[in-house]
C-alpha atoms as a PDB file:
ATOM      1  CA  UNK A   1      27.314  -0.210 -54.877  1.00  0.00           C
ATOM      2  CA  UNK A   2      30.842  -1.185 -55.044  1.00  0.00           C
ATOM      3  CA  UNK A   3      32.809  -1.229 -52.186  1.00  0.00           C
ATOM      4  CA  UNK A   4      36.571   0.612 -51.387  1.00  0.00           C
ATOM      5  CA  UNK A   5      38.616   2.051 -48.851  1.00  0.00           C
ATOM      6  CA  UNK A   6      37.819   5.593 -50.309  1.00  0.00           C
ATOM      7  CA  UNK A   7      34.052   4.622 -50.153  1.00  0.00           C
ATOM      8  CA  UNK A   8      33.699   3.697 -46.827  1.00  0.00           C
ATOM      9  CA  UNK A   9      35.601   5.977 -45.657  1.00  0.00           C
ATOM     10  CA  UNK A  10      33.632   8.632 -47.334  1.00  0.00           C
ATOM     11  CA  UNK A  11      30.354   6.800 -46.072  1.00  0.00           C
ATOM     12  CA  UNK A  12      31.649   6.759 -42.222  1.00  0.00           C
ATOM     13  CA  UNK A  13      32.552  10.147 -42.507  1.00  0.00           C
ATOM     14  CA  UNK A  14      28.931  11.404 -43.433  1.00  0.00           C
ATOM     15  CA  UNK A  15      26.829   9.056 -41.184  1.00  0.00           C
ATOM     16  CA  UNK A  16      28.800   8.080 -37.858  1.00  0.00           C
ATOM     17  CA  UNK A  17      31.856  10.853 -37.343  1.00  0.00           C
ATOM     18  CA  UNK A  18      29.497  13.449 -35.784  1.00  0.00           C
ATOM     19  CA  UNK A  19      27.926  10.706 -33.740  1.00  0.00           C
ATOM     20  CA  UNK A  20      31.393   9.020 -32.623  1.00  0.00           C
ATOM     21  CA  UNK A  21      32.641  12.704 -31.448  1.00  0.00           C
ATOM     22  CA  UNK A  22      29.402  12.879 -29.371  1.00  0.00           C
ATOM     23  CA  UNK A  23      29.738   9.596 -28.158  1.00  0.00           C
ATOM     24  CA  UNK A  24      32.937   9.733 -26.646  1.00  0.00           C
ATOM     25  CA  UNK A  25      32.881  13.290 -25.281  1.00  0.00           C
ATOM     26  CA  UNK A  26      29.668  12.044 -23.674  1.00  0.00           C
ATOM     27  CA  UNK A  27      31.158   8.952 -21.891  1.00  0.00           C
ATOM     28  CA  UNK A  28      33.827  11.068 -20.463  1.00  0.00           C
ATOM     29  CA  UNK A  29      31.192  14.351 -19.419  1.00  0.00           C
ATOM     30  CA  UNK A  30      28.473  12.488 -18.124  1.00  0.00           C
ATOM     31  CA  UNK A  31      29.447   9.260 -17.746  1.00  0.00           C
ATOM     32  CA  UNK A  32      33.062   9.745 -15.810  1.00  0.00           C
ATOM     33  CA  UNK A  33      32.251  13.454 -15.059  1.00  0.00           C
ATOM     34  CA  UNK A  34      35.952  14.163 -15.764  1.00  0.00           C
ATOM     35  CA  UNK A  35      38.219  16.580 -17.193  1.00  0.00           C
ATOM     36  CA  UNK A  36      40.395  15.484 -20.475  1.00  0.00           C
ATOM     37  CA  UNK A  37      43.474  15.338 -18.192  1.00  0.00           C
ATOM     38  CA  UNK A  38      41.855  13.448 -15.416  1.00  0.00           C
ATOM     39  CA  UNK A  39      40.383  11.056 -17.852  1.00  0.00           C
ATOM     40  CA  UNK A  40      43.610  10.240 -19.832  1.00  0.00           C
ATOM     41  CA  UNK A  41      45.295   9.155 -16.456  1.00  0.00           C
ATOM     42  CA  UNK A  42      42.293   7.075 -15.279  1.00  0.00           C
ATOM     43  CA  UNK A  43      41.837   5.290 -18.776  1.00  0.00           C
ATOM     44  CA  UNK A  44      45.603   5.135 -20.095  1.00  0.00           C
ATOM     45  CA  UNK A  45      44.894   7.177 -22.769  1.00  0.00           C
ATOM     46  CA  UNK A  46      47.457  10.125 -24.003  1.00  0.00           C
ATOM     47  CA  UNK A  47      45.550  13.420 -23.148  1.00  0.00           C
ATOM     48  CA  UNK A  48      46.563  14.416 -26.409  1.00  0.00           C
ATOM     49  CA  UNK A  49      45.263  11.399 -28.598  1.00  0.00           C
ATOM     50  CA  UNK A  50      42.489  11.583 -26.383  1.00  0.00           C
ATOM     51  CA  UNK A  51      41.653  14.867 -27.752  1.00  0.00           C
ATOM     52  CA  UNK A  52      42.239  13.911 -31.532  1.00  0.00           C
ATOM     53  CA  UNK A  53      39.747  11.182 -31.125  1.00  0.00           C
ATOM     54  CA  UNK A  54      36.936  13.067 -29.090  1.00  0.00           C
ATOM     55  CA  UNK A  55      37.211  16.010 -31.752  1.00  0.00           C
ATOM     56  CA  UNK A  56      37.265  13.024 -34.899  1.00  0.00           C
ATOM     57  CA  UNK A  57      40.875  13.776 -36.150  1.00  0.00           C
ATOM     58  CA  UNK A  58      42.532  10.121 -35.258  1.00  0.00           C
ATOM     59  CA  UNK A  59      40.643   7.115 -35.353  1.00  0.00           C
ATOM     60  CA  UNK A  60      39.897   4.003 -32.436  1.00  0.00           C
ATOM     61  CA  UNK A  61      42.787   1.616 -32.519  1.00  0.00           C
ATOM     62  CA  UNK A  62      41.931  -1.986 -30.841  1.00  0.00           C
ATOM     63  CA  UNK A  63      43.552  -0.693 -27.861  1.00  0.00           C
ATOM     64  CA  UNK A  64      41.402   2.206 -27.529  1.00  0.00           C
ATOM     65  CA  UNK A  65      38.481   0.168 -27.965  1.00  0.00           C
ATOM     66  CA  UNK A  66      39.801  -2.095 -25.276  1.00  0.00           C
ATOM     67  CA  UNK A  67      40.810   0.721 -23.013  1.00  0.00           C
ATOM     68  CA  UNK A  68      36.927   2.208 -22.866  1.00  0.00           C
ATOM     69  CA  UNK A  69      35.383  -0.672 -22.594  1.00  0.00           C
ATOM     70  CA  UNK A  70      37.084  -2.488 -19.547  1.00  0.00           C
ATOM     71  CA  UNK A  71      37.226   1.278 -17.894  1.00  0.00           C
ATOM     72  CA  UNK A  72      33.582   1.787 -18.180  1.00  0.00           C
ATOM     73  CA  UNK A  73      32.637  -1.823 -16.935  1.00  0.00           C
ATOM     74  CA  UNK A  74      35.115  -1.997 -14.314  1.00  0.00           C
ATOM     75  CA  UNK A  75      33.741   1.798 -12.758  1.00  0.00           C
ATOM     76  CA  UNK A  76      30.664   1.895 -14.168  1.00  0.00           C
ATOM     77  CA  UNK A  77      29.101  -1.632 -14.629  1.00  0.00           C
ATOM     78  CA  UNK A  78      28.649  -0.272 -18.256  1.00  0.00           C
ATOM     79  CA  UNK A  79      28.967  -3.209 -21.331  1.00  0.00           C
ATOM     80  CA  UNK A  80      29.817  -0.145 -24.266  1.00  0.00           C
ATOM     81  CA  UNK A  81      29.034  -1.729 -27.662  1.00  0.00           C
ATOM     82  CA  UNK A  82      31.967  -0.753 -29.939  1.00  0.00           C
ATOM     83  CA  UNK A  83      29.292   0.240 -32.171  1.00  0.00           C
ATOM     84  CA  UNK A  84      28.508   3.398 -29.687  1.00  0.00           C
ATOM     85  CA  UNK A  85      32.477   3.448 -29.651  1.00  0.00           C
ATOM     86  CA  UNK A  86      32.878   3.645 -33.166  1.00  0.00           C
ATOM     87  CA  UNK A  87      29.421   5.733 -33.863  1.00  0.00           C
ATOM     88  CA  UNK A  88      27.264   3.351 -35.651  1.00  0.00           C
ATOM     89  CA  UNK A  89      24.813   3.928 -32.438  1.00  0.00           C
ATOM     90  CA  UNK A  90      23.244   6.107 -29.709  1.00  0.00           C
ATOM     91  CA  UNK A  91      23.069   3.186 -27.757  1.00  0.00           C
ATOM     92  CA  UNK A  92      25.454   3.254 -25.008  1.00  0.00           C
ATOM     93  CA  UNK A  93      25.390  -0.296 -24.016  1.00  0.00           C
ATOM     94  CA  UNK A  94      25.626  -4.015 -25.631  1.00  0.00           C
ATOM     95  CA  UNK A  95      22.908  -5.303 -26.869  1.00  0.00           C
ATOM     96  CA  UNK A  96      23.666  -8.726 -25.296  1.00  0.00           C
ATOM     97  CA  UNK A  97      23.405  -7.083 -21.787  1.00  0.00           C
ATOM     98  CA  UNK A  98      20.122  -7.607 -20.008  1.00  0.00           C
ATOM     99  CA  UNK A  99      18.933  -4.085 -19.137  1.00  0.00           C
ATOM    100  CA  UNK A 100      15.860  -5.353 -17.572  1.00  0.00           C
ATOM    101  CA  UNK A 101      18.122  -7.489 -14.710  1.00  0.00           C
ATOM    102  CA  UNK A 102      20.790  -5.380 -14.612  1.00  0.00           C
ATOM    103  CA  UNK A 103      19.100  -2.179 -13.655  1.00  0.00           C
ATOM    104  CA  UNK A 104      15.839  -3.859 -12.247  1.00  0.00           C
ATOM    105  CA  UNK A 105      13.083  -2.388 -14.715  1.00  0.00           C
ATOM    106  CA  UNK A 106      10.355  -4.273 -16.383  1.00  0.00           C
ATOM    107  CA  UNK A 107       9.976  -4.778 -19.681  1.00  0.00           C
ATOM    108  CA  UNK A 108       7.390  -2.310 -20.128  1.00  0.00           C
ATOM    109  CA  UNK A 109       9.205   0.194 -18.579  1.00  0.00           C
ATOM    110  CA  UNK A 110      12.264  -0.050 -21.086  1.00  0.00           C
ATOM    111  CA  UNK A 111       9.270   0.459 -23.612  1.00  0.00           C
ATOM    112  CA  UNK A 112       8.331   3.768 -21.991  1.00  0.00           C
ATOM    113  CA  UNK A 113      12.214   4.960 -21.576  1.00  0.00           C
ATOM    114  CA  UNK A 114      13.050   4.039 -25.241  1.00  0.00           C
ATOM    115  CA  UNK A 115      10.142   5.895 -26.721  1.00  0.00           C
ATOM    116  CA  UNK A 116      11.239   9.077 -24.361  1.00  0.00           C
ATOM    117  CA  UNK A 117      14.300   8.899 -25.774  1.00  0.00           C
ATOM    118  CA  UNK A 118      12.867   8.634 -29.547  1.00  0.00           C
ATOM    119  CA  UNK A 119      10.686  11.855 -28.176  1.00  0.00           C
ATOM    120  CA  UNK A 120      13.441  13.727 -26.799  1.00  0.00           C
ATOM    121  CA  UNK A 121      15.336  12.728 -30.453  1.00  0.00           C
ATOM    122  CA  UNK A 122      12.745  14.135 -32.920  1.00  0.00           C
ATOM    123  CA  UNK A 123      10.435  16.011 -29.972  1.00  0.00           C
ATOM    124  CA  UNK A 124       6.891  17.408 -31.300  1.00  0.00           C
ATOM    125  CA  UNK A 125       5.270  20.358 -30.841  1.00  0.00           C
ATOM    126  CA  UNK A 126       3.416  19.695 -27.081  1.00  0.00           C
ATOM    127  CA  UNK A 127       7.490  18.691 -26.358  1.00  0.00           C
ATOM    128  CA  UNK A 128       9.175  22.271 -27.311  1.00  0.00           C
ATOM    129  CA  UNK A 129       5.848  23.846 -25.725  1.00  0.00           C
ATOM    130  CA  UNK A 130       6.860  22.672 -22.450  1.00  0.00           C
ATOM    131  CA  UNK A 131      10.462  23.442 -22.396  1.00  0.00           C
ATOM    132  CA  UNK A 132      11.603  19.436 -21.364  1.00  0.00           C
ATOM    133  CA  UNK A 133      10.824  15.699 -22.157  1.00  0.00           C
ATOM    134  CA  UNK A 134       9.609  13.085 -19.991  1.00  0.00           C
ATOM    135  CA  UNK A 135      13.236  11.651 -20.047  1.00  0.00           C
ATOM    136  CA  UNK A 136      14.845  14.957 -19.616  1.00  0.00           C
ATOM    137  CA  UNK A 137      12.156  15.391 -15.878  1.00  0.00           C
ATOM    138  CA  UNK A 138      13.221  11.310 -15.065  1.00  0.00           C
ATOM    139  CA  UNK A 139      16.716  12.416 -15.432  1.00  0.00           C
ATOM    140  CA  UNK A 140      16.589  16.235 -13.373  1.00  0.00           C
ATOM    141  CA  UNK A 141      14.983  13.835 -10.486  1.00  0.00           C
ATOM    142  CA  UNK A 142      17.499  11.028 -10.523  1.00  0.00           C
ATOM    143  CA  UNK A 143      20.452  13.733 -11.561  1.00  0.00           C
ATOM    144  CA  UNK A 144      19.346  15.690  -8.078  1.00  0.00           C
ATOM    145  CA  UNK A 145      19.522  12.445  -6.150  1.00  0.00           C
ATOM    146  CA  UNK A 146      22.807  12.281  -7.125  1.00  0.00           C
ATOM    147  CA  UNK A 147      23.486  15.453  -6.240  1.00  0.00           C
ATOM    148  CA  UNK A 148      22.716  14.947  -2.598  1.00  0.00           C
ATOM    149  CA  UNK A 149      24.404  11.679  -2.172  1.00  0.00           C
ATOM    150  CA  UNK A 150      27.853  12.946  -3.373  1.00  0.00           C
ATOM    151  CA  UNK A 151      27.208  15.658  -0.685  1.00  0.00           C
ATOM    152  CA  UNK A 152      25.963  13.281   1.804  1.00  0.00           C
ATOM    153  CA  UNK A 153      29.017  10.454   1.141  1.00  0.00           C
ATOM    154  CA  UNK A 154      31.595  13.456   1.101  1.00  0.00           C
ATOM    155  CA  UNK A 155      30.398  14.439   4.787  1.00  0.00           C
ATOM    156  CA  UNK A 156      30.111  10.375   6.039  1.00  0.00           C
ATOM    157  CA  UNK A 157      25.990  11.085   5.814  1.00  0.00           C
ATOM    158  CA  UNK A 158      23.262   8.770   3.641  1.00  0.00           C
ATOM    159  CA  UNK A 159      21.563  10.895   1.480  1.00  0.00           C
ATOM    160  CA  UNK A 160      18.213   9.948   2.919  1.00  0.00           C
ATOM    161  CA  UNK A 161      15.180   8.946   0.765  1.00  0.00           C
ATOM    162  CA  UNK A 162      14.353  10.166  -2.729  1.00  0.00           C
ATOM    163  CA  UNK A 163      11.461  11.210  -4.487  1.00  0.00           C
ATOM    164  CA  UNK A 164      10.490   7.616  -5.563  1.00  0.00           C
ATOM    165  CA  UNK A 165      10.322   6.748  -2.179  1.00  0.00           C
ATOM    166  CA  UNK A 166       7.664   9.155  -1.161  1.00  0.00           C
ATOM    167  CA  UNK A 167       5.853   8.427  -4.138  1.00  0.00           C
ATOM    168  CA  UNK A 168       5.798   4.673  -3.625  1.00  0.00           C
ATOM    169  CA  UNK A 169       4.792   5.338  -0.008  1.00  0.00           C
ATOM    170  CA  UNK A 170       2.048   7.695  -0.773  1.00  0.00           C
ATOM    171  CA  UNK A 171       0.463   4.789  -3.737  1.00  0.00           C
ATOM    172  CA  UNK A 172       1.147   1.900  -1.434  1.00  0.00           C
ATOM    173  CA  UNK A 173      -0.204   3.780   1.339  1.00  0.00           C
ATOM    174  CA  UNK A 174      -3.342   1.688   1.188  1.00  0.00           C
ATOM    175  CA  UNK A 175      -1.585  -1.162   1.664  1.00  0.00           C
ATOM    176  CA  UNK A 176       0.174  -0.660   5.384  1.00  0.00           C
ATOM    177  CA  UNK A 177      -1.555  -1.020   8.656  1.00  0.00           C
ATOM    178  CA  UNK A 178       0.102  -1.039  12.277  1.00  0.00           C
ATOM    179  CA  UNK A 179       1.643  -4.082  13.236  1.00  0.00           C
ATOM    180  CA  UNK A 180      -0.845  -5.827  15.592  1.00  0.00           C
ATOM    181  CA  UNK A 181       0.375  -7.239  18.968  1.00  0.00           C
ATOM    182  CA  UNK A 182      -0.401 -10.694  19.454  1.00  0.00           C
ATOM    183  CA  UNK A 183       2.738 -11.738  22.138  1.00  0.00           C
ATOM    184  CA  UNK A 184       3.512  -9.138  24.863  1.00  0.00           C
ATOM    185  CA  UNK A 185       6.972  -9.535  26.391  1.00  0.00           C
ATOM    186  CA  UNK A 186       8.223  -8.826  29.931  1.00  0.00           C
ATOM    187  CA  UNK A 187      11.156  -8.169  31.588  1.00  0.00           C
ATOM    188  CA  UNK A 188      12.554 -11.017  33.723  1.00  0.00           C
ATOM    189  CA  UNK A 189      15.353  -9.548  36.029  1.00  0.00           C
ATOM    190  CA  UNK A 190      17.601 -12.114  37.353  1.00  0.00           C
ATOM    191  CA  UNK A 191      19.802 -11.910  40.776  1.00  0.00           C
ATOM    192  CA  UNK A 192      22.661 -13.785  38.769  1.00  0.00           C
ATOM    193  CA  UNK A 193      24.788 -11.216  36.761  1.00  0.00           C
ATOM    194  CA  UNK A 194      26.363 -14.186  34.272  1.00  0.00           C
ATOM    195  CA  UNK A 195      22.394 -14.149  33.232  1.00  0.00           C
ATOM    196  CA  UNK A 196      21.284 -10.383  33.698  1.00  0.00           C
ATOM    197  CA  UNK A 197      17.900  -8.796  32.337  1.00  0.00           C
ATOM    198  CA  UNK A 198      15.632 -10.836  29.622  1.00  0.00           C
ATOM    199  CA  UNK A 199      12.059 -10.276  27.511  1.00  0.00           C
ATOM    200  CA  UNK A 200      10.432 -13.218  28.180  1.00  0.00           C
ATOM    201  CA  UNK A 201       7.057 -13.992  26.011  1.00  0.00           C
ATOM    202  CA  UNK A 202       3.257 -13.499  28.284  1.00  0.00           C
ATOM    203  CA  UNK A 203       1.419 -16.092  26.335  1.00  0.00           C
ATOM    204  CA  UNK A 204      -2.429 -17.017  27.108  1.00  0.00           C
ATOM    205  CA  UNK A 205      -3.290 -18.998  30.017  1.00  0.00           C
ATOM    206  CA  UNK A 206      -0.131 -17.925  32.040  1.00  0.00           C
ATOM    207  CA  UNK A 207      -0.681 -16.842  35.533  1.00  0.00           C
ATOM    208  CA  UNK A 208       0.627 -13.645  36.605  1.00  0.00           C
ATOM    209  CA  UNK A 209       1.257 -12.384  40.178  1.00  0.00           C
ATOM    210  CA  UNK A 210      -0.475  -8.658  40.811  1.00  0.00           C
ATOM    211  CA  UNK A 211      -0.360  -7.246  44.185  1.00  0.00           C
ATOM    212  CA  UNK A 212      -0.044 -10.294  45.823  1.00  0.00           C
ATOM    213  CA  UNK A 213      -3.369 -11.743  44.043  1.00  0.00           C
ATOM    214  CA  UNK A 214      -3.145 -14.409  41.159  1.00  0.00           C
ATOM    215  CA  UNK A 215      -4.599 -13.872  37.466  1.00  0.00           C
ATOM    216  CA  UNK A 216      -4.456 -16.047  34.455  1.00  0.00           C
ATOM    217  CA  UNK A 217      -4.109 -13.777  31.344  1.00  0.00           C
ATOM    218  CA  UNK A 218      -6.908 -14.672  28.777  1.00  0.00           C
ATOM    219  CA  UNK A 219      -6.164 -12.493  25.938  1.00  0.00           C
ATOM    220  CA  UNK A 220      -3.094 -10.569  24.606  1.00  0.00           C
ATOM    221  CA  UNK A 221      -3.710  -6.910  23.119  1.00  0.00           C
ATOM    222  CA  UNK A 222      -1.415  -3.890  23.992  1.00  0.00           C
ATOM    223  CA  UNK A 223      -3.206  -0.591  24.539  1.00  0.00           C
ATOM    224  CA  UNK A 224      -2.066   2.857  23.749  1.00  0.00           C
ATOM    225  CA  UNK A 225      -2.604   5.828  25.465  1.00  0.00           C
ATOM    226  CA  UNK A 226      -5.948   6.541  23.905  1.00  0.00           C
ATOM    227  CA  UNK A 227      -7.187   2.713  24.718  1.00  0.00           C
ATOM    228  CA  UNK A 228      -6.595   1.819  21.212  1.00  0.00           C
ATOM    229  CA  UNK A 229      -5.189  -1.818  20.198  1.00  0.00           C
ATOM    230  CA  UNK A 230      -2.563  -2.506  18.058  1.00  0.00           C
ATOM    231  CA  UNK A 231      -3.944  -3.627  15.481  1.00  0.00           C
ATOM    232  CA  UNK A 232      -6.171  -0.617  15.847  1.00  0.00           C
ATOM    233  CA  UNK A 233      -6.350   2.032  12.373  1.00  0.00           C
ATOM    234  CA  UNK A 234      -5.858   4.884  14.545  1.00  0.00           C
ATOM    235  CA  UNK A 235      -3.111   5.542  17.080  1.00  0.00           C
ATOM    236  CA  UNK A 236      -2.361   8.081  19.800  1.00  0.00           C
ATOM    237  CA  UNK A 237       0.540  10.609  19.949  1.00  0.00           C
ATOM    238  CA  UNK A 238       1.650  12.209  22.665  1.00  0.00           C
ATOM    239  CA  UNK A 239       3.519  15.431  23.606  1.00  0.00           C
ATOM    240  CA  UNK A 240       6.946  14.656  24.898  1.00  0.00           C
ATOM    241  CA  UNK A 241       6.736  17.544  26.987  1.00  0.00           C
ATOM    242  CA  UNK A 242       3.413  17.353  28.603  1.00  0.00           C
ATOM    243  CA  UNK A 243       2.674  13.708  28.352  1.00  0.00           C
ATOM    244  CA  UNK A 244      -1.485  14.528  29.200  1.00  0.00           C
ATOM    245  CA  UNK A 245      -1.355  16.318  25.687  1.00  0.00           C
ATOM    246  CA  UNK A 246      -2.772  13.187  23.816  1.00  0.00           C
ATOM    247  CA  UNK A 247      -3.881  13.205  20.397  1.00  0.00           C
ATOM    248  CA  UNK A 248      -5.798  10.333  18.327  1.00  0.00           C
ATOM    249  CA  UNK A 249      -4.773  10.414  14.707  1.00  0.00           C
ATOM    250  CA  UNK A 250      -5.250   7.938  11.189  1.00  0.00           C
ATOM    251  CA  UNK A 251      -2.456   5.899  10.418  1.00  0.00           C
ATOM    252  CA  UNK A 252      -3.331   5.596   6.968  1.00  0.00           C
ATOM    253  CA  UNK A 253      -3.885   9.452   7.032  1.00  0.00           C
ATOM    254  CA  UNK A 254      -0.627  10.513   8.544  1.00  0.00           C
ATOM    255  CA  UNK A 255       1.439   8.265   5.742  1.00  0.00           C
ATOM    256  CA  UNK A 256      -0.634  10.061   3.138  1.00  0.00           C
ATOM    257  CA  UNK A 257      -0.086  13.324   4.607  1.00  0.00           C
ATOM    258  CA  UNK A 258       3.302  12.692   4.798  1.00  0.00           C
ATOM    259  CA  UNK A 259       4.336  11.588   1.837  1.00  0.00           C
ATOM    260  CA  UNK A 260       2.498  14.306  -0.236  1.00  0.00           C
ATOM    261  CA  UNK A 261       4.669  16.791   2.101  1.00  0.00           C
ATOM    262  CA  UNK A 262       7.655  15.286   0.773  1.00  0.00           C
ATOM    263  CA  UNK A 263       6.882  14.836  -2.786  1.00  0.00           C
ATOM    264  CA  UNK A 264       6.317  18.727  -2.681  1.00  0.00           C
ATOM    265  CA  UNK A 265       9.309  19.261  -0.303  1.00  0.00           C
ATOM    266  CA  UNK A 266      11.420  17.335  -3.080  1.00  0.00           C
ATOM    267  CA  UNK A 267       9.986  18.681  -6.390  1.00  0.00           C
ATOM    268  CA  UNK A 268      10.179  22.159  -4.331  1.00  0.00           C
ATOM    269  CA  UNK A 269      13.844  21.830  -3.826  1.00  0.00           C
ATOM    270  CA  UNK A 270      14.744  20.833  -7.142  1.00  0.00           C
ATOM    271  CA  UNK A 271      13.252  23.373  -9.242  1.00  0.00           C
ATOM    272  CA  UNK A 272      15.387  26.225  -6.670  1.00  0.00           C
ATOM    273  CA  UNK A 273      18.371  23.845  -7.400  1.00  0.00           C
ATOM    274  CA  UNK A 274      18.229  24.372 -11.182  1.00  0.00           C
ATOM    275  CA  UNK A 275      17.475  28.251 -10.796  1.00  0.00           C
ATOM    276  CA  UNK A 276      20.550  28.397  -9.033  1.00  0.00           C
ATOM    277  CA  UNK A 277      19.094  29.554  -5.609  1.00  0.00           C
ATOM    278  CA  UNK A 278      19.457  26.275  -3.937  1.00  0.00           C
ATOM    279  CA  UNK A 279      22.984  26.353  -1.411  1.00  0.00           C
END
């Protein structure tokens, strides 16, 4: 094949035009989550050869090129390839950058993600069936995250945890036990006000004053209200409002319990979201 001007031109045209136009109006959509106008002010950009180039009538001068990619690493912490500029590729980002240190996932992970994305590209059958990809559920759950945290920031608030979290918690569950207590503190009140109140350690073999009568302390275990230790599986919860309402419960138990709640809760509150019921 003998190469032109005419030829290539001819050859872009077929295989990367569509794919530029996509590219671009998706960087500004979901990417910036701007409007045309907004976006030519925040990139430098004339609104109006902005919109040639997002609908394929002018092409990417150096400058353009340029212009995206120090806008999109500067706000974004995004390293666009000018290949994904240009069309050549789906791929937002630069090869060269390390996805796996930049965002924290393991290389098995950006296994899973890329062969979502291949699914969610040419989807089968069981795909269509159920209405959404795996990559399309990762993104709803990430995408409502989002959602809350704008909220949250706008109002001075932290969004609070996300569905991970309770997911993590309810896996890891296993793992966690209550902190046992092997060095009790006291408070030492001092007559000097330069020095004031202070937690001073109660190790073994100290002697402690009680009523007037001596002890030496042998061991060190705090008790709860049910006579459980610390470092017990179980501990005891109390009603604020009648202290003699007492009840023993699982640690391990009440983190499962919990976290299931939540995962529920979350997923719950989502799918109203998307049907438009959620305020």
């Amino acid at each position: 094949m003998s190469y032109n001007a005419d030829t290539l031109k001819k050859l872009y045209q077929k295989e990367c035009l569509e794919r530029r136009k996509i590219n671009l109006v998706r960087l500004r959509k979901e990417i910036a989550e701007l409007s045309p106008t907004e976006f030519s002010k925040q990139i430098g950009i004339q609104k109006s050869n902005l919109s040639s180039l997002e609908n394929g009538d002018r092409d990417l001068s150096l400058f353009n090129i340029q212009a995206y990619k120090a806008y999109f690493l500067e706000r974004y912490k995004l390293n666009i390839s000018t290949d994904y500029l240009l069309g050549y590729t789906s791929v937002i980002e630069n090869k060269e950058m390390n996805t796996s240190d930049d965002l924290g996932l393991s290389g098995k992970s950006i296994e899973v993600l890329k062969s979502w994305r291949k699914l969610k590209e040419n989807p089968e059958r069981f795909a269509v069936a159920y209405g959404a990809t795996d990559i399309d559920t990762l993104n709803l759950l990430l995408e409502d995250y989002h959602y809350l945290q704008s909220n949250a920031n706008k109002k001075g608030l932290y969004a609070g945890f996300s569905i991970f979290h309770y997911i993590g918690n309810y896996i890891f569950s296993e793992h966690f036990k209550r902190c046992p207590t092997e060095t009790i503190k006291y408070e030492h009140k001092s007559t000097n006000p330069e020095i004031g109140n202070s937690l001073d350690d109660l190790n073994i073999g100290d002697v402690v004053r009680v009523n007037g009568n001596e002890h030496t302390i042998l061991s060190l275990h705090a008790y709860d209200k049910c006579n459980l230790k610390a470092d017990s599986d179980k501990l005891a919860i109390y009603n604020m409002q009648d202290s003699e309402e007492i009840y023993s419960i699982t640690f391990q138990d009440m983190l499962k319990a919990y976290s299931k709640e939540n995962i529920i809760k979350i997923v719950d509150r989502v799918k109203k979201r998307i049907q438009g019921s959620d305020d």
